[in-house]
PDB file of N, CA and C in Angstrom:
ATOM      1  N   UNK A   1      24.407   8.154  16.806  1.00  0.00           N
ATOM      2  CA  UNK A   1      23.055   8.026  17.293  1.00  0.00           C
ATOM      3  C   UNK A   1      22.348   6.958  16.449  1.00  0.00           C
ATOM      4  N   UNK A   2      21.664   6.258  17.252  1.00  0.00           N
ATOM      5  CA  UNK A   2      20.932   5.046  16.562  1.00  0.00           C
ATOM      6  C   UNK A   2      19.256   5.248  17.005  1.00  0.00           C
ATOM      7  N   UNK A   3      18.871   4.877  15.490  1.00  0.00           N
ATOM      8  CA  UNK A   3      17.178   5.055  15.623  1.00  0.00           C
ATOM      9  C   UNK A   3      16.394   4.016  15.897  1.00  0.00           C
ATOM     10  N   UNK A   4      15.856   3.538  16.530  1.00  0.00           N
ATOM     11  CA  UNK A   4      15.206   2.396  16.879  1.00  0.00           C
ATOM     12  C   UNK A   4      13.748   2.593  16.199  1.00  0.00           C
ATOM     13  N   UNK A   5      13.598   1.050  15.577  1.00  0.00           N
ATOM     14  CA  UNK A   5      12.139   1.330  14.567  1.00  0.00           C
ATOM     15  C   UNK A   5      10.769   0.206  15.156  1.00  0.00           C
ATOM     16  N   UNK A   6      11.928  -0.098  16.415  1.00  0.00           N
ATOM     17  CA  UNK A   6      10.226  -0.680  17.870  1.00  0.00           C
ATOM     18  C   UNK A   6       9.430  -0.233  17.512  1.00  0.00           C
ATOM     19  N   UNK A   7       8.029  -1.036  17.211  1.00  0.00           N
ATOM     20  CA  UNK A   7       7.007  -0.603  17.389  1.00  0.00           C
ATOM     21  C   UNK A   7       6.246  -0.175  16.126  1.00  0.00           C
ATOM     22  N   UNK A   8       7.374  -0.345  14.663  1.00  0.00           N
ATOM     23  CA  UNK A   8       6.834   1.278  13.765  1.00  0.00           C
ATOM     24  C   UNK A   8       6.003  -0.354  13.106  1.00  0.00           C
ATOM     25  N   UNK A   9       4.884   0.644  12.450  1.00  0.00           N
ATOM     26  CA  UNK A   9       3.759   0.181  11.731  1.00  0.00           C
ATOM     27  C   UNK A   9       4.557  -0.497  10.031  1.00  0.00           C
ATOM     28  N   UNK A  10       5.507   0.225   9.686  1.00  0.00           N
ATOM     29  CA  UNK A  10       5.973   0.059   8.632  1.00  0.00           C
ATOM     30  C   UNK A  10       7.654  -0.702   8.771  1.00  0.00           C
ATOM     31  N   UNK A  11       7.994  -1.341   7.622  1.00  0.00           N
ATOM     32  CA  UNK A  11       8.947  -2.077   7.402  1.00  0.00           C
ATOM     33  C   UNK A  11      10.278  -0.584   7.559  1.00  0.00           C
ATOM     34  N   UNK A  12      11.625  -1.209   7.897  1.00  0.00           N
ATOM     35  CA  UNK A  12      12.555  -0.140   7.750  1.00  0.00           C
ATOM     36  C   UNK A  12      12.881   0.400   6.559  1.00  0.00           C
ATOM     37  N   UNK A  13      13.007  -0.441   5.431  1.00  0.00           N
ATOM     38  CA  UNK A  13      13.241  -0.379   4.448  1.00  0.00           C
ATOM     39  C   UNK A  13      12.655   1.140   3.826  1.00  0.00           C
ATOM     40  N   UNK A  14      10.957   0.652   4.066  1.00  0.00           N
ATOM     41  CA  UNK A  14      10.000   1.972   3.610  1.00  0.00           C
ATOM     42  C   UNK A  14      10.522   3.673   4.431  1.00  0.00           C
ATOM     43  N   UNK A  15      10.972   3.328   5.843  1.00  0.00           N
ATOM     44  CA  UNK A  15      10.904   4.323   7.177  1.00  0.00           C
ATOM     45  C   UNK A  15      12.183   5.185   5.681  1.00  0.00           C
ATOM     46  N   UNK A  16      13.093   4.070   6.194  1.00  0.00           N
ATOM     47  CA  UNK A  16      14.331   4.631   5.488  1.00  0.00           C
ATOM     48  C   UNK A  16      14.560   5.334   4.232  1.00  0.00           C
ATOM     49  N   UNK A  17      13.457   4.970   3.566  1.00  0.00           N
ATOM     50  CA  UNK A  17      13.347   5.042   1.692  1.00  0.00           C
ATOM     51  C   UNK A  17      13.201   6.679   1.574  1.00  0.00           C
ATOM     52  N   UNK A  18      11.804   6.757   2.265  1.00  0.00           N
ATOM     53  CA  UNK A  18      10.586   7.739   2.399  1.00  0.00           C
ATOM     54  C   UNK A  18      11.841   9.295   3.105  1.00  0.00           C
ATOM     55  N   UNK A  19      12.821   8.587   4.147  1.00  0.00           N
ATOM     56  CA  UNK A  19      13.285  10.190   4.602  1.00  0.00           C
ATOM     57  C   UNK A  19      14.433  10.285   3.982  1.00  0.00           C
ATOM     58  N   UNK A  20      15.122   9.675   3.551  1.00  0.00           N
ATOM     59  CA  UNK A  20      16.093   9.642   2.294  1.00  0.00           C
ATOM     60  C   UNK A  20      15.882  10.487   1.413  1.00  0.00           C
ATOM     61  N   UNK A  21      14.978  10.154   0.806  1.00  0.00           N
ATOM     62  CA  UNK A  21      14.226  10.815  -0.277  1.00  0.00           C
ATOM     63  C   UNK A  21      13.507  12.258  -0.253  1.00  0.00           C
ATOM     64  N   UNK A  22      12.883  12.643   1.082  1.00  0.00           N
ATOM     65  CA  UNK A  22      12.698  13.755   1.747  1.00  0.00           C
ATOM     66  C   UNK A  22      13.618  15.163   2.106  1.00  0.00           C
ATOM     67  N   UNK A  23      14.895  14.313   2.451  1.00  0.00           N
ATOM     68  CA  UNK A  23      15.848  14.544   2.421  1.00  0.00           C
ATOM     69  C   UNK A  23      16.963  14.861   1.563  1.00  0.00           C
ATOM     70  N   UNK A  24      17.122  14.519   0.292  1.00  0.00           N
ATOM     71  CA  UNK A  24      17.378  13.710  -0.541  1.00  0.00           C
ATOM     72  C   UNK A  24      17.150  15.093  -1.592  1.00  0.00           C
ATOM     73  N   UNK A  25      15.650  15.460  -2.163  1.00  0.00           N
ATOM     74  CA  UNK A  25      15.341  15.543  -2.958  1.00  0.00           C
ATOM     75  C   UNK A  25      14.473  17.401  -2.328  1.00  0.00           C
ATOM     76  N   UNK A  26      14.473  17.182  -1.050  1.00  0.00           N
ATOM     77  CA  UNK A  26      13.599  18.090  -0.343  1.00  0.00           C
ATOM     78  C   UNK A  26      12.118  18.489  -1.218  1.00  0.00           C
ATOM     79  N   UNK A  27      11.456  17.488  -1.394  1.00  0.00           N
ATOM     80  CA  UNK A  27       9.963  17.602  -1.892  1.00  0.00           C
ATOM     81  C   UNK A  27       8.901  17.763  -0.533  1.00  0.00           C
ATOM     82  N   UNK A  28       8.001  18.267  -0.333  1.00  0.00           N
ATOM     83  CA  UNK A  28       6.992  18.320   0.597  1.00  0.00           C
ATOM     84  C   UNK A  28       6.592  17.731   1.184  1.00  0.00           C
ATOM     85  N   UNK A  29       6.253  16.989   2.240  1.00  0.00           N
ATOM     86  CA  UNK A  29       5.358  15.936   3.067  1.00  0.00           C
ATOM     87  C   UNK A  29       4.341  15.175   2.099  1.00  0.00           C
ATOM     88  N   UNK A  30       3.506  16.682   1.338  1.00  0.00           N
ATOM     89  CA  UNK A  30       2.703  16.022   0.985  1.00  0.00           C
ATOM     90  C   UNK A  30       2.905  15.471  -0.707  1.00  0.00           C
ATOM     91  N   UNK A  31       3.734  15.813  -1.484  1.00  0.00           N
ATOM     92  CA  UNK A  31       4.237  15.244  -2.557  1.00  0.00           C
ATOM     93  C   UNK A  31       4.961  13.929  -2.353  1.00  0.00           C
ATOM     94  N   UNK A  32       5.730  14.035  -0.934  1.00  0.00           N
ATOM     95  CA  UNK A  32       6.207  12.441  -0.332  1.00  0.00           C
ATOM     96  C   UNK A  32       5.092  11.863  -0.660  1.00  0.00           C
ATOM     97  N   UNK A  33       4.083  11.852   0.237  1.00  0.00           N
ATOM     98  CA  UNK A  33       2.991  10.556   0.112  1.00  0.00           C
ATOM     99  C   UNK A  33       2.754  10.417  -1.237  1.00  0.00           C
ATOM    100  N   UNK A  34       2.597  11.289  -2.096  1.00  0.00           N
ATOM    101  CA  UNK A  34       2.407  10.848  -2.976  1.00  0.00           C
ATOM    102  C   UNK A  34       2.961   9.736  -4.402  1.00  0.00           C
ATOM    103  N   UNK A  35       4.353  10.491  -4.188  1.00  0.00           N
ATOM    104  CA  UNK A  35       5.401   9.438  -4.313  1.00  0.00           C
ATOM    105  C   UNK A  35       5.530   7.978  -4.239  1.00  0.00           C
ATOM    106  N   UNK A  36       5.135   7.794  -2.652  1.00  0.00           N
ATOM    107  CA  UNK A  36       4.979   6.414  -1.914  1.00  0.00           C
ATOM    108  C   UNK A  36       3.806   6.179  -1.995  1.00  0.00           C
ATOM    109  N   UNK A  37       2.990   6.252  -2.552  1.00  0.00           N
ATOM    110  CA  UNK A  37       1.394   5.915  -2.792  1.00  0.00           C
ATOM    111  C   UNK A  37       2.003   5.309  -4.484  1.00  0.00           C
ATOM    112  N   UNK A  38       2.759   5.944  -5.156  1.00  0.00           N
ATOM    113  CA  UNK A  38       2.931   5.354  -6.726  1.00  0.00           C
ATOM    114  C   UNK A  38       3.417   4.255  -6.422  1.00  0.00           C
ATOM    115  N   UNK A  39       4.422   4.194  -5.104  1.00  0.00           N
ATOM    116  CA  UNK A  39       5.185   2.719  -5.457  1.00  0.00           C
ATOM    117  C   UNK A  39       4.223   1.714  -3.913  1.00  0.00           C
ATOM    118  N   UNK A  40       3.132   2.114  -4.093  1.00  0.00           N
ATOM    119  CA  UNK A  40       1.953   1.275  -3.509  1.00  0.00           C
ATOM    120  C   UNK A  40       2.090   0.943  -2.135  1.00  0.00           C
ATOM    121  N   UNK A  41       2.993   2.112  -1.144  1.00  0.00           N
ATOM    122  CA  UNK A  41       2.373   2.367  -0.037  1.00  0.00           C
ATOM    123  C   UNK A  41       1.890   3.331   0.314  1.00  0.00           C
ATOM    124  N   UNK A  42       1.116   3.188   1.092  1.00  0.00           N
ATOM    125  CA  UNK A  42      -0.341   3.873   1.722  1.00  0.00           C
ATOM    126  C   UNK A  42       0.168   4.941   2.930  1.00  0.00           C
ATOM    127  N   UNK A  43       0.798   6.285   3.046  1.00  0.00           N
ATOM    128  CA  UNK A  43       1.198   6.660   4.101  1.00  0.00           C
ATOM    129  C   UNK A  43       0.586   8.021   4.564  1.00  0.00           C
ATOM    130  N   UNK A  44       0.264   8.903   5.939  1.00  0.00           N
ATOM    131  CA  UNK A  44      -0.258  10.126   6.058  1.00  0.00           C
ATOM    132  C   UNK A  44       0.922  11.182   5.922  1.00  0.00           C
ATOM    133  N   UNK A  45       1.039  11.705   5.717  1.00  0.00           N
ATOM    134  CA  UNK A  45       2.203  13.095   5.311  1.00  0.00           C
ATOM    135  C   UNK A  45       2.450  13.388   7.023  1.00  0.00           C
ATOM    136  N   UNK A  46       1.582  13.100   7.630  1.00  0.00           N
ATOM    137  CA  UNK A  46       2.102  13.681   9.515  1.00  0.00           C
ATOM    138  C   UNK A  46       2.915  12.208   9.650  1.00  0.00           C
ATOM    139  N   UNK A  47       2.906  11.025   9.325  1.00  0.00           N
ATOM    140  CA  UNK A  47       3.048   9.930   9.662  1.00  0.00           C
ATOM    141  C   UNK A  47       4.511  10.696   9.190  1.00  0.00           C
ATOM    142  N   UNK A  48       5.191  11.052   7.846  1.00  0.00           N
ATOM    143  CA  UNK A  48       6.210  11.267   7.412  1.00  0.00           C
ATOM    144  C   UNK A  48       6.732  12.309   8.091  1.00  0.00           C
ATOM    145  N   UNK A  49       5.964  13.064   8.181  1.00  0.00           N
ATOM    146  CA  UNK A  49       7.005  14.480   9.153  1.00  0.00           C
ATOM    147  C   UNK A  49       7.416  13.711  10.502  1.00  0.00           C
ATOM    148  N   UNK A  50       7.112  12.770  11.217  1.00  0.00           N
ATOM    149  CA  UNK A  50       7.218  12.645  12.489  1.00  0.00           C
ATOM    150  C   UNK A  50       8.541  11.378  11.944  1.00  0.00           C
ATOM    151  N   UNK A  51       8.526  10.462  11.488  1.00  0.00           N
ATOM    152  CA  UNK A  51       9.681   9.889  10.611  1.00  0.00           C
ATOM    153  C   UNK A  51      10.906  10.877  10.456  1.00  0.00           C
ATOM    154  N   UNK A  52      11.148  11.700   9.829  1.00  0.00           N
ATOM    155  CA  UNK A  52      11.921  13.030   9.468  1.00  0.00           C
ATOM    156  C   UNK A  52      12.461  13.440  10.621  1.00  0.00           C
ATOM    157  N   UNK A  53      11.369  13.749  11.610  1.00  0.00           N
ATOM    158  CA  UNK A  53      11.910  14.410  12.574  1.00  0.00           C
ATOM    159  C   UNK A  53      12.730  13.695  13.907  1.00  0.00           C
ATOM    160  N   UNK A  54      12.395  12.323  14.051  1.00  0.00           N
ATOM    161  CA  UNK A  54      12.372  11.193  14.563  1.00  0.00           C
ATOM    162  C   UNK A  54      14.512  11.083  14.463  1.00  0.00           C
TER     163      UNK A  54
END
């Protein structure tokens, strides 16, 4: 299965980083953003669950 990132507001790199890491590490939606707010992107924790689930 292939994910198509048409359309997304954000670079793949970040899409990819962010559910890796979610995944990865299983920290919270909202400890994600926070995470990605240290390394200076700006993201909503629903923006990330729908990424995840995607």
């Amino acid at each position: 299965m292939t994910v198509s990132f048409k359309g997304a507001h954000f670079p793949k790199d970040i899409i990819l980083h962010a559910v890796f890491f979610y995944l990865r590490y299983g920290v919270s939606y909202r400890n994600l953003k926070e995470i990605m707010a240290e390394r200076g992107v700006t993201v909503d924790h629903a923006t990330l669950n729908r990424w995840v689930e995607r």
